[in-house]
Protein backbone atom coordinates (compact mmCIF):
# COMPACT_ATOMS: atom_id res chain seq x y z
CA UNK A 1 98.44 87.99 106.83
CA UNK A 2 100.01 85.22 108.79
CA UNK A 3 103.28 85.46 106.36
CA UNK A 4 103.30 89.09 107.68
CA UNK A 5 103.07 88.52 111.42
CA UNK A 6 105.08 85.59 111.67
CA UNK A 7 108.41 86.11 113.88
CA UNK A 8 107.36 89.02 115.10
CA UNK A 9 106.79 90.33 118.38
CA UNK A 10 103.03 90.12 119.26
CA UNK A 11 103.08 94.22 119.75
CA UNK A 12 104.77 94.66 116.82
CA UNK A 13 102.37 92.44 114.87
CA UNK A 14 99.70 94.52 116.29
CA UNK A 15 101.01 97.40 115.19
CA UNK A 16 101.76 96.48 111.26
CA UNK A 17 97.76 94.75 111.01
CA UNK A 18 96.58 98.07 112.34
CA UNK A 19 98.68 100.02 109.65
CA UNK A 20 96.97 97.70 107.38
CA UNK A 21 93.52 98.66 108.31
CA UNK A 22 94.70 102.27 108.17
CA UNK A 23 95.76 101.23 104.50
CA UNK A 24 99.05 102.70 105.13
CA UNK A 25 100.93 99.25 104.63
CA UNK A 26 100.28 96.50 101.98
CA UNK A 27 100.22 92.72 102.55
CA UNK A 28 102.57 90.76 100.13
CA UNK A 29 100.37 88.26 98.19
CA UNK A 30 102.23 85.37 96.33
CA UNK A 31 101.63 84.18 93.40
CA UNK A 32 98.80 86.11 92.58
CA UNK A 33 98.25 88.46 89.64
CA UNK A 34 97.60 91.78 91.92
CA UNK A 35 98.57 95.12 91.45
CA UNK A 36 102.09 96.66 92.31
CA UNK A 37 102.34 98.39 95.77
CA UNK A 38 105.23 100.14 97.07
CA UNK A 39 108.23 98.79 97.75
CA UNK A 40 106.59 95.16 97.15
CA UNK A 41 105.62 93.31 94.06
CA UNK A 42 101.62 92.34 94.56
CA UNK A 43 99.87 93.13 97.56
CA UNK A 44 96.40 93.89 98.93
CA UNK A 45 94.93 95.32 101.86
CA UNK A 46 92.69 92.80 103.71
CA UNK A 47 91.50 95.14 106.31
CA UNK A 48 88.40 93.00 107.52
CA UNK A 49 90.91 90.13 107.81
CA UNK A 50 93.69 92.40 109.71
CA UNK A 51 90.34 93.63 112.00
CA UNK A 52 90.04 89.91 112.96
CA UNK A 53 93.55 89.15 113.54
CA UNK A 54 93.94 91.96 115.99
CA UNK A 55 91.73 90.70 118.13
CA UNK A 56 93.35 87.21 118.49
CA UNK A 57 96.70 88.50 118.71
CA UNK A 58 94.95 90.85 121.96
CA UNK A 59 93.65 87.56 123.38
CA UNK A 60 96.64 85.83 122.47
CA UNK A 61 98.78 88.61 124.47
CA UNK A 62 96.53 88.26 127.37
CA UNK A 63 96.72 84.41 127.50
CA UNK A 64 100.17 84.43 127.14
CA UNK A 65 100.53 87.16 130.25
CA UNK A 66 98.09 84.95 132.46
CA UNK A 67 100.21 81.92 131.83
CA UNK A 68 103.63 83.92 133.03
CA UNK A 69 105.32 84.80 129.89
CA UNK A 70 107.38 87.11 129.67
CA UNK A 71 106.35 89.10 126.50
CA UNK A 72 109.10 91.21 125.60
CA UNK A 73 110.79 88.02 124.48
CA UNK A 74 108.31 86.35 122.94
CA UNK A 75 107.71 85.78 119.05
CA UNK A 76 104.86 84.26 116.79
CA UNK A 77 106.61 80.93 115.96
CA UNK A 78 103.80 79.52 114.50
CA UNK A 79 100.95 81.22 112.33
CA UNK A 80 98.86 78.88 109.92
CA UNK A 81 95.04 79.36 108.81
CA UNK A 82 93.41 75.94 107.46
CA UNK A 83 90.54 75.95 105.71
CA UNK A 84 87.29 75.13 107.92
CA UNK A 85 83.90 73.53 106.75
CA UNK A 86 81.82 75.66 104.51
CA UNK A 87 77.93 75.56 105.39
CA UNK A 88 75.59 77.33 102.77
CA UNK A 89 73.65 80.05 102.92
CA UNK A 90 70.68 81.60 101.65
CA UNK A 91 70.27 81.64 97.48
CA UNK A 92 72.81 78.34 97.69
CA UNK A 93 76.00 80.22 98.05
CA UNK A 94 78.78 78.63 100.32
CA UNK A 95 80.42 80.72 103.33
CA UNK A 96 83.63 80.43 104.03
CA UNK A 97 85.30 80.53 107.32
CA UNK A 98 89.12 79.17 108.50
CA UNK A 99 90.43 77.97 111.43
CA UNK A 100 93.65 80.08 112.77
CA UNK A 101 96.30 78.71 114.70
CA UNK A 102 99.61 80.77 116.45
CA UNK A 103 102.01 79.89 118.64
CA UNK A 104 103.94 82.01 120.95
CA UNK A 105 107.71 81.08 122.12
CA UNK A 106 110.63 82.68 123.92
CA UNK A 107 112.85 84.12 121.43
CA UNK A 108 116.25 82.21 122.42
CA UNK A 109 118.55 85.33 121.00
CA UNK A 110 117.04 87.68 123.50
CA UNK A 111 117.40 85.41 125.86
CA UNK A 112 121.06 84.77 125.71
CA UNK A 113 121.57 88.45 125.22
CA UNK A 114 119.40 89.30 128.68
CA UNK A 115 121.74 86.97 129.98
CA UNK A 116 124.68 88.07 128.27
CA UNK A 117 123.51 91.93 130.28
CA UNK A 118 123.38 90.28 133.71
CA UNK A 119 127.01 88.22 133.06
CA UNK A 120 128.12 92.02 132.31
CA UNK A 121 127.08 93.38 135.20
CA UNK A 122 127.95 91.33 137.94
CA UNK A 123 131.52 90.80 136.30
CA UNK A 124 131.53 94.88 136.41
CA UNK A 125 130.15 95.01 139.98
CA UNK A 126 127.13 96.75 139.59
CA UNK A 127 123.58 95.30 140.03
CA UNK A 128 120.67 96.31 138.17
């Protein structure tokens, strides 16, 4: 999942793990031995994992708005899960849990190209 939503605009990501819990798009699994899915080689459709990643991309929207972002040019940069201790449960069965890290950064092409708009516009003479 974090393959998928990497680079991508937090709505957008939102968008493409809800279509995955909707089962209407696949998630690309590497080197696996998985089924075919169209228009993709293997994939699967981790929809308990996609449930979970929608809400930290919400909270990771909101943080990013409270700390003056602006999130129309902002991408994922970063998106990594590590694996996280795994404490037993009952009948001697291990759980297992991750930790999930993401990033969010100002996408420097939009940026030059907002810029690029404003140049335009003040050369032209009129303000937006």
């Amino acid at each position: 999942v974090c393959d998928m939503i990497r680079y991508k605009k937090v709505d957008d990501a939102i968008h493409m793990a809800t279509q995955v819990t909707k089962l209407k798009r696949a998630v690309m699994m590497h080197n696996r031995e998985v089924g075919h899915k169209k228009g993709m080689m293997g994939g699967r459709y981790p929809v308990n994992a996609c449930i979970e990643f929608i809400l930290l991309l919400k909270k990771l929207r909101a943080n990013a708005i409270y700390h003056g972002l602006d999130i129309d040019t902002c991408i994922i940069s970063e998106c990594k899960t590590n694996m996280a201790s795994r404490p037993y449960k009952r009948g001697g069965a291990k759980s297992k849990r991750s930790h999930v890290f993401m990033k969010l950064e100002p996408n420097k092409k939009e940026i030059v190209k907002k810029d690029e708009k404003k140049n335009k516009a003040k050369v032209q003479g009129v303000k937006k």
